[in-house]
N, C-alpha and C. Protein backbone atom coordinates (compact mmCIF):
# COMPACT_ATOMS: atom_id res chain seq x y z
N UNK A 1 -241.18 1.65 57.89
CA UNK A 1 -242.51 1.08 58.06
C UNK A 1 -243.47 2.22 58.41
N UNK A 2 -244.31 2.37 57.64
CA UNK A 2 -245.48 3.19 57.61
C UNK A 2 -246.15 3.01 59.48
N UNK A 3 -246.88 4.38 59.77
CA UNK A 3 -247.85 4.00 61.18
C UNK A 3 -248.81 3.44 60.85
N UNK A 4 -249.41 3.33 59.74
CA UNK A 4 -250.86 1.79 59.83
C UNK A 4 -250.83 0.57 59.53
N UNK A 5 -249.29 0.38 59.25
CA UNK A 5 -248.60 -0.99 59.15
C UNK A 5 -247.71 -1.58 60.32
N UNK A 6 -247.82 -0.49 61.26
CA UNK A 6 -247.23 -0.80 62.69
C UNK A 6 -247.76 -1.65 63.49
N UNK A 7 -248.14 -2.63 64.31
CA UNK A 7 -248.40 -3.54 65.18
C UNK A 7 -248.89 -2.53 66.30
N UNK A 8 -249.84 -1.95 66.51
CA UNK A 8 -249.81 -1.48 67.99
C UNK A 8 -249.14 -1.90 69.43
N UNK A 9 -248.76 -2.77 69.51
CA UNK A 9 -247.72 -3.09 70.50
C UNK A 9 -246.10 -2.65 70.41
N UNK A 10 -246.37 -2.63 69.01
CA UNK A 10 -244.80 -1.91 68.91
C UNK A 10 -244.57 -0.68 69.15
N UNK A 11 -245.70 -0.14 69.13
CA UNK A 11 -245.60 1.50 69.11
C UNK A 11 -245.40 2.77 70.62
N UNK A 12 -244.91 1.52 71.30
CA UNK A 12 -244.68 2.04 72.70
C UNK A 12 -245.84 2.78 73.70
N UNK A 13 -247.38 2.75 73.34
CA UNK A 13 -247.68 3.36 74.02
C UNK A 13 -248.28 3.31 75.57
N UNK A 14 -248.11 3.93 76.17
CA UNK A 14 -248.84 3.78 77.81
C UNK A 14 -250.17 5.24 77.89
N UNK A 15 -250.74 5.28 79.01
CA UNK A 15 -251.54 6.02 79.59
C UNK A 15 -250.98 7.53 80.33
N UNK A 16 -249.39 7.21 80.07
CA UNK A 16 -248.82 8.55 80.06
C UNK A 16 -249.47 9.95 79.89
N UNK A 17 -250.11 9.43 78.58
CA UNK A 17 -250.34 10.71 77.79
C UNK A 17 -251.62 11.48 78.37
N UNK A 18 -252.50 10.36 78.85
CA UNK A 18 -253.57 10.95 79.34
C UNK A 18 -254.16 10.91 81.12
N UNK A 19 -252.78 10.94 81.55
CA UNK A 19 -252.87 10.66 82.80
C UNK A 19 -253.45 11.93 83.75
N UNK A 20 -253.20 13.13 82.89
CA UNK A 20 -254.24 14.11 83.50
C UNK A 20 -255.07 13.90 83.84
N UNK A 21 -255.99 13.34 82.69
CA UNK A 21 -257.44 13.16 82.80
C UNK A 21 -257.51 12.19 83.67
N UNK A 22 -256.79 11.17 83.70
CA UNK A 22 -257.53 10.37 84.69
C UNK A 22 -257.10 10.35 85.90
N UNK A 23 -256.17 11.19 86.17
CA UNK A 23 -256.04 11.78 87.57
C UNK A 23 -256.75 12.71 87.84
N UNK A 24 -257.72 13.62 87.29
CA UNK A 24 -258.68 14.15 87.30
C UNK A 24 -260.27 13.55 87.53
N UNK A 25 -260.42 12.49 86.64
CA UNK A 25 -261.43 11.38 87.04
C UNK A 25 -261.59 10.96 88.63
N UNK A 26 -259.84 10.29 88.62
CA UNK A 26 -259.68 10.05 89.95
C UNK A 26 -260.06 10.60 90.97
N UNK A 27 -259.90 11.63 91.05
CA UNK A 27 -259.78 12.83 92.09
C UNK A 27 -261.71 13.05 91.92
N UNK A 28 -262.23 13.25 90.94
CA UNK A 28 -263.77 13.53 90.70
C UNK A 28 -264.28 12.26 91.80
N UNK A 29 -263.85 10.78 91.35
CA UNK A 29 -264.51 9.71 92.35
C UNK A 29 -263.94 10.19 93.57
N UNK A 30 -262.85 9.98 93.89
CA UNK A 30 -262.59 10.42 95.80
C UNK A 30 -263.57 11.33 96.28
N UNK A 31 -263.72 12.48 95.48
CA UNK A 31 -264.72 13.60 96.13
C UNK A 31 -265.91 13.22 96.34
N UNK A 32 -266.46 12.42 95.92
CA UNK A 32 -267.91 12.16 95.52
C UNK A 32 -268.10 10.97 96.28
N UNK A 33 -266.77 10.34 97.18
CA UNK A 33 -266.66 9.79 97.97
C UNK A 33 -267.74 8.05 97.08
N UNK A 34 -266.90 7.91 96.27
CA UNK A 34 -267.39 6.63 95.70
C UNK A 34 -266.45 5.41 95.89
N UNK A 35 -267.14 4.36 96.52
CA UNK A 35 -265.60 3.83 96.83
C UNK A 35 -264.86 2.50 96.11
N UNK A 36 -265.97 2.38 95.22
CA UNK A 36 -264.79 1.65 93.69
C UNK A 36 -263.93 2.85 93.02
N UNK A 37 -263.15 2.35 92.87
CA UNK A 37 -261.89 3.00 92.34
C UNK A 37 -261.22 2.41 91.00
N UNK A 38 -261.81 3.24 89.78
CA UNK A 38 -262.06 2.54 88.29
C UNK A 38 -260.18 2.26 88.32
N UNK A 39 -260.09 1.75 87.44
CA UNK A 39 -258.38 1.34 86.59
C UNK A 39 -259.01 1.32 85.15
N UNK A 40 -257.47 1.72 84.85
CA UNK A 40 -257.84 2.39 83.09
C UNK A 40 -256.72 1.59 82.03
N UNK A 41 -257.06 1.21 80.59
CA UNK A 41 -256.30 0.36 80.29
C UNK A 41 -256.44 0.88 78.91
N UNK A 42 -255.64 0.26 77.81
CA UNK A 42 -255.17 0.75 76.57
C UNK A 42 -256.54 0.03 75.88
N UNK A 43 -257.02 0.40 74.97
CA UNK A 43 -258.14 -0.39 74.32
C UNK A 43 -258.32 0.23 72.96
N UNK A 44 -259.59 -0.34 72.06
CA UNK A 44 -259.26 -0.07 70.74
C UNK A 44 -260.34 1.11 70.88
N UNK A 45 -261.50 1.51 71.76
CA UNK A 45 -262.16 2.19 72.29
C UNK A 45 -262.53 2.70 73.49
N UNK A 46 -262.89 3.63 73.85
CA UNK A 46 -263.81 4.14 75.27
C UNK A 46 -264.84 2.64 75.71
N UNK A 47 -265.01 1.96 76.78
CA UNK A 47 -265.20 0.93 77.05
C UNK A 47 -265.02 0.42 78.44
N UNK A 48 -266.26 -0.36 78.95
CA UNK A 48 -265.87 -0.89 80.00
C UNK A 48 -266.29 -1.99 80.20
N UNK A 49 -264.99 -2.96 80.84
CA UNK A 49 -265.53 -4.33 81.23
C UNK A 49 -266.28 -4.86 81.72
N UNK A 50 -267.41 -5.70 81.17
CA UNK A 50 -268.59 -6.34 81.89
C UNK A 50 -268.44 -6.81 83.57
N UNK A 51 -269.25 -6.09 84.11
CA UNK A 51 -268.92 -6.57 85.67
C UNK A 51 -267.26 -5.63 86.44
N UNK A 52 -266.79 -5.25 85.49
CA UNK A 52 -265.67 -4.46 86.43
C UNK A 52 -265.72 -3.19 86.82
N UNK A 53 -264.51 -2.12 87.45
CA UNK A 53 -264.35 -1.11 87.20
C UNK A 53 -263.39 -0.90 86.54
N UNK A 54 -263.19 -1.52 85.58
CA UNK A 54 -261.92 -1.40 84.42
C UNK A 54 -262.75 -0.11 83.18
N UNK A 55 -261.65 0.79 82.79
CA UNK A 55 -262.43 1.85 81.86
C UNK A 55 -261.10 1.74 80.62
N UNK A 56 -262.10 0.94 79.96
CA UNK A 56 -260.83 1.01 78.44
C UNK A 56 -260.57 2.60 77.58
N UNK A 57 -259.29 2.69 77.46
CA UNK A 57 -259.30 4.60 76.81
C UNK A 57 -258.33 3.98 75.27
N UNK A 58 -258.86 4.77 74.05
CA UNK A 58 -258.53 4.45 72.85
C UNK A 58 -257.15 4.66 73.30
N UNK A 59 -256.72 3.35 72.21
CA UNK A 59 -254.59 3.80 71.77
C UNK A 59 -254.67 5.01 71.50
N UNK A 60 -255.30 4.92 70.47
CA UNK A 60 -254.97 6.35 69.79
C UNK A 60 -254.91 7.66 70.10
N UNK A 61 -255.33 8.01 71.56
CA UNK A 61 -255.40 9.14 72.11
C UNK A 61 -253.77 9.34 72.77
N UNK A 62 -253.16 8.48 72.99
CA UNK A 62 -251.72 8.15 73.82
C UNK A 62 -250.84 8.33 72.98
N UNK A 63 -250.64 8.92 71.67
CA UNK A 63 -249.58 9.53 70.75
C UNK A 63 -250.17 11.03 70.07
N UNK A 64 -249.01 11.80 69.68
CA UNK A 64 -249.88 12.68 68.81
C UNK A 64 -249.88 12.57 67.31
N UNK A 65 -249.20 11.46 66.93
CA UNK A 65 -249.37 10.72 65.23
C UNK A 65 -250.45 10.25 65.20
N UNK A 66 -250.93 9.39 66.07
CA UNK A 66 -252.17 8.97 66.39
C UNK A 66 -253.44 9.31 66.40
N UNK A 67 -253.25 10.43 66.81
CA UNK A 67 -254.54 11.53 67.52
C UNK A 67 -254.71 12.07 66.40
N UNK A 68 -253.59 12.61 64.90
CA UNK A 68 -254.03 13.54 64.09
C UNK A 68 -254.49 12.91 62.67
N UNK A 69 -254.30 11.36 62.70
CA UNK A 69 -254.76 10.06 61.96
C UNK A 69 -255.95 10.11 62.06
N UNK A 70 -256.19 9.83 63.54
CA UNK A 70 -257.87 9.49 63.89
C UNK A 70 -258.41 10.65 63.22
N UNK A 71 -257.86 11.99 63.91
CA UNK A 71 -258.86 13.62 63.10
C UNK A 71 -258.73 13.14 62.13
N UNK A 72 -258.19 12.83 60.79
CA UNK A 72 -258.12 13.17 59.29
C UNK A 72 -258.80 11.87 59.24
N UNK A 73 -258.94 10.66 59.57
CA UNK A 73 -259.41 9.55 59.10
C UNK A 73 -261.01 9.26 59.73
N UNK A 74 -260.90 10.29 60.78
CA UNK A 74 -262.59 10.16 61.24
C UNK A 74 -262.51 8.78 62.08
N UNK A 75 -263.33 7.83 62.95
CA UNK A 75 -263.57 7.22 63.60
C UNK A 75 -263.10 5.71 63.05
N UNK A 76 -263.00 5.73 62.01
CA UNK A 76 -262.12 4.35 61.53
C UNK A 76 -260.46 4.38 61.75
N UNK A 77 -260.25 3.75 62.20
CA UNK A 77 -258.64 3.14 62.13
C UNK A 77 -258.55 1.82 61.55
N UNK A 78 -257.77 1.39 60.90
CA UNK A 78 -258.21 -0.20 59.87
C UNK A 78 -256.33 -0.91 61.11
């Protein structure tokens, strides 16, 4: 089975991949002494929930099949 015929749920991914960054984020709010404390979730884009501190981060950044799709395919994923 091809990767754009994959189900995104099947494809195992978590926030693993970019947990630098948002332990970096993290660490940016503590300093700045802000005291909502965002949570970050798998989404089809950069995004945030109306009224929350929820920060949606693309699937596609959380593999590197993924990441080199998006480069060659540009901002569409079908």
């Amino acid at each position: 089975m091809g990767l754009l015929s994959t189900h995104i749920c099947d494809l195992g991914l978590s926030l693993d991949a970019v947990r630098p960054a948002i332990e970096t984020v993290s660490q940016e709010v503590a300093t700045a002494r802000v005291v909502v404390r965002p949570r970050f979730f798998l989404g089809s884009e950069w995004g945030v929930i109306d009224g929350t501190c929820s920060v949606g981060v693309p699937f596609w950044l959380c593999q590197d099949r993924l990441r080199r799709l998006h480069d060659r395919l540009g901002f569409w994923l079908p």
